[in-house]
C-alpha atoms as a PDB file:
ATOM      1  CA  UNK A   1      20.061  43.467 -15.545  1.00  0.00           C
ATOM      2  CA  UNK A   2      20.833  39.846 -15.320  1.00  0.00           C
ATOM      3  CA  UNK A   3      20.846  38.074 -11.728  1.00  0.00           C
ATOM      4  CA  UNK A   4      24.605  37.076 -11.896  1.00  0.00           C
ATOM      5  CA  UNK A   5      25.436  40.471 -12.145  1.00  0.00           C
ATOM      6  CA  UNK A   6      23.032  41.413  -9.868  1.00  0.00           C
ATOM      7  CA  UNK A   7      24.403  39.097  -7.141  1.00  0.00           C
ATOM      8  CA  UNK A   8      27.823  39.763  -7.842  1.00  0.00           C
ATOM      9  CA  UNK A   9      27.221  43.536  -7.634  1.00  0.00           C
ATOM     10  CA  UNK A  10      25.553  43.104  -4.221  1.00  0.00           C
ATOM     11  CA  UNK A  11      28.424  40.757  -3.084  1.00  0.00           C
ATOM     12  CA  UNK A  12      31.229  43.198  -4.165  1.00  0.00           C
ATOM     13  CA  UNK A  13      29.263  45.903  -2.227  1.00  0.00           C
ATOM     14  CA  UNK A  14      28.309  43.910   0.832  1.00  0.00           C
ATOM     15  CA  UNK A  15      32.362  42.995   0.954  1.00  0.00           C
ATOM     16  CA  UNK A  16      33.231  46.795   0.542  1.00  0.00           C
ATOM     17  CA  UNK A  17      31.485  47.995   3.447  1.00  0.00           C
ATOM     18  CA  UNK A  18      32.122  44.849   5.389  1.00  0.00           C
ATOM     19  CA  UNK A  19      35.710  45.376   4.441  1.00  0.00           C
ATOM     20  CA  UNK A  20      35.637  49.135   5.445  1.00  0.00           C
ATOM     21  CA  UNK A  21      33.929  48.545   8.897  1.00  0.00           C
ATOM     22  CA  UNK A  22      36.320  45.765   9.575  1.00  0.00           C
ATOM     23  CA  UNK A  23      39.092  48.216   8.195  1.00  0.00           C
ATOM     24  CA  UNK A  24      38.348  51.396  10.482  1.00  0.00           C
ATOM     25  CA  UNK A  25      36.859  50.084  13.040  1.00  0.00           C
ATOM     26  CA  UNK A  26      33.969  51.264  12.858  1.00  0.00           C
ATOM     27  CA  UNK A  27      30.026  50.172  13.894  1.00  0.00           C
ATOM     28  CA  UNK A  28      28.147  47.925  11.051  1.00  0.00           C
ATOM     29  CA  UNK A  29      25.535  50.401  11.906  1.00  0.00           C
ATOM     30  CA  UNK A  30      27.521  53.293  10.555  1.00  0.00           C
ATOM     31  CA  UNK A  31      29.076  51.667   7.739  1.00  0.00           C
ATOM     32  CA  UNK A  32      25.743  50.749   6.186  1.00  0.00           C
ATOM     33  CA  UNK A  33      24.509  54.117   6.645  1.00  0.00           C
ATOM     34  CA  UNK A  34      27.569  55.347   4.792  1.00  0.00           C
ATOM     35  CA  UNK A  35      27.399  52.651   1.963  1.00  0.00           C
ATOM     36  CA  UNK A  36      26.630  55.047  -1.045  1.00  0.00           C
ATOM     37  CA  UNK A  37      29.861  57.245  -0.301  1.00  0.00           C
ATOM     38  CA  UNK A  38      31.807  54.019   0.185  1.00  0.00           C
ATOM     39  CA  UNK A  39      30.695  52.231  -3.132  1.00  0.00           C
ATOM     40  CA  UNK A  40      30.911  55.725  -4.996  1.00  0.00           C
ATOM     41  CA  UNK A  41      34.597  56.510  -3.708  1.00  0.00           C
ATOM     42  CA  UNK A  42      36.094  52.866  -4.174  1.00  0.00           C
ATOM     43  CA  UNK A  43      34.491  53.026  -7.961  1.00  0.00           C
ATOM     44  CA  UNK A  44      36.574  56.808  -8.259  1.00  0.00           C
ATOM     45  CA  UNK A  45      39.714  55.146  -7.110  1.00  0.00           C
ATOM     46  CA  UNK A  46      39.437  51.986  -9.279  1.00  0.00           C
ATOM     47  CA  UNK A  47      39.040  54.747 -12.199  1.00  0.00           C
ATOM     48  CA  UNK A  48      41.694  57.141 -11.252  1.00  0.00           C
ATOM     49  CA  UNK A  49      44.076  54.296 -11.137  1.00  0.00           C
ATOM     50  CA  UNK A  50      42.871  52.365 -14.161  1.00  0.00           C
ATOM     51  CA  UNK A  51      43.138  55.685 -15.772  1.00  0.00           C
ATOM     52  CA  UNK A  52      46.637  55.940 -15.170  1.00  0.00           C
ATOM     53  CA  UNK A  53      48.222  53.081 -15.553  1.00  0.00           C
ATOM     54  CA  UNK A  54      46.818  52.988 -19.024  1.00  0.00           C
ATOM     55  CA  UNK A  55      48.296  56.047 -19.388  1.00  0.00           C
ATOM     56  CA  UNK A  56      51.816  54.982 -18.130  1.00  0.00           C
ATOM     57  CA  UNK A  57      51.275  52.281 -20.326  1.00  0.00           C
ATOM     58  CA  UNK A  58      50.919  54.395 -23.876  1.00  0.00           C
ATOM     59  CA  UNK A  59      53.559  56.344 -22.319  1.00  0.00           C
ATOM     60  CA  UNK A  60      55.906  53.847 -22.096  1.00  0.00           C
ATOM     61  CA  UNK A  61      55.158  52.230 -25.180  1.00  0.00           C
ATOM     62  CA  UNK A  62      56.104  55.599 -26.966  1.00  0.00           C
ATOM     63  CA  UNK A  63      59.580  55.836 -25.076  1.00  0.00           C
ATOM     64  CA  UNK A  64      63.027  55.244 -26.217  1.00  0.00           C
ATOM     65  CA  UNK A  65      64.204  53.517 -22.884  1.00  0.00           C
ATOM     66  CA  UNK A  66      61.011  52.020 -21.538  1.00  0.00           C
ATOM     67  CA  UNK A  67      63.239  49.481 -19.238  1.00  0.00           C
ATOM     68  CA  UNK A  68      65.552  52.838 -17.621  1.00  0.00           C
ATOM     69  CA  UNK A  69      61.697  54.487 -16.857  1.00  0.00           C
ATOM     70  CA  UNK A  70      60.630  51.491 -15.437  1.00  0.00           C
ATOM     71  CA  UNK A  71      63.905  50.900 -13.306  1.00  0.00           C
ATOM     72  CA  UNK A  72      64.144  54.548 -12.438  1.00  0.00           C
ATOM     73  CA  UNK A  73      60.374  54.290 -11.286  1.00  0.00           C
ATOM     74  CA  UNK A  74      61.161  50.846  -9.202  1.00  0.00           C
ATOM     75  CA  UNK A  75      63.805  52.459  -7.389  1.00  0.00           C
ATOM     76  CA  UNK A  76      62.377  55.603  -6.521  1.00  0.00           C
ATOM     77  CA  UNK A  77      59.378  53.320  -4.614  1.00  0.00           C
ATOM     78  CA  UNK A  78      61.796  51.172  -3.197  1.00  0.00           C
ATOM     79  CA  UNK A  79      63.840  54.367  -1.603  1.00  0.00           C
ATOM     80  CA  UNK A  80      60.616  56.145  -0.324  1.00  0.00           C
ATOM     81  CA  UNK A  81      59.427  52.821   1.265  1.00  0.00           C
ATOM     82  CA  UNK A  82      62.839  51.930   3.049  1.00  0.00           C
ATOM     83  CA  UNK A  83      62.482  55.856   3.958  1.00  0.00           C
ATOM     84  CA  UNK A  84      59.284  55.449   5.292  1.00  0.00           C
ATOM     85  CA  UNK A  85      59.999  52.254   7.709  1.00  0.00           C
ATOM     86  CA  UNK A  86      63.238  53.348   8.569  1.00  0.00           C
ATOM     87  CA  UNK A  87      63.661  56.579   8.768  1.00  0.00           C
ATOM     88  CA  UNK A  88      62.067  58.235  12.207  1.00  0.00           C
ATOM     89  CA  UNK A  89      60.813  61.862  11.592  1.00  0.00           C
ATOM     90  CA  UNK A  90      61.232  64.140  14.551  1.00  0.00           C
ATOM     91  CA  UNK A  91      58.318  63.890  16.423  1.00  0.00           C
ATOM     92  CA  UNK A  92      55.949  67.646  16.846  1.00  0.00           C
ATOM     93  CA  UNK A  93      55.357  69.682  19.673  1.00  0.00           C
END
């Protein structure tokens, strides 16, 4: 392994659990302990969603109307985040 990669490995990690303590609040202490599962479930995110948007992006690429998918896609986000700030759900007992 080469020592750029090396120190930019360590820095990415070092930010990640900095980032995650600062995040939730939690003790350094804790966070450090619980480095592995942080590194391990940031790399399975970065994967699941690299994995899909590439394959969104073969899927649009094979599509008749890839600018209606991509409108149709835009606006259903844009409803369930005006939905989300402001609509108030009843509250549970």
């Amino acid at each position: 392994m080469h020592l750029r990669t090396g120190a930019l490995s360590l820095a990415g990690c070092t930010g990640l659990v900095l980032g995650t303590a600062w995040l939730f609040r939690m003790p350094l202490e804790r966070a450090i302990v619980l480095a592995p599962i942080i590194v391990v479930s940031a790399g399975a995110t970065a994967f699941i969603i690299a994995l899909w948007v590439r394959v969104g992006m073969a899927s649009l690429r094979e599509a008749r109307h890839p600018g209606r998918i991509l409108l149709a896609g835009f606006a259903v986000f844009a409803v369930l985040v005006v939905l989300s700030f402001f609509v108030e759900l009843p509250a549970r007992h």
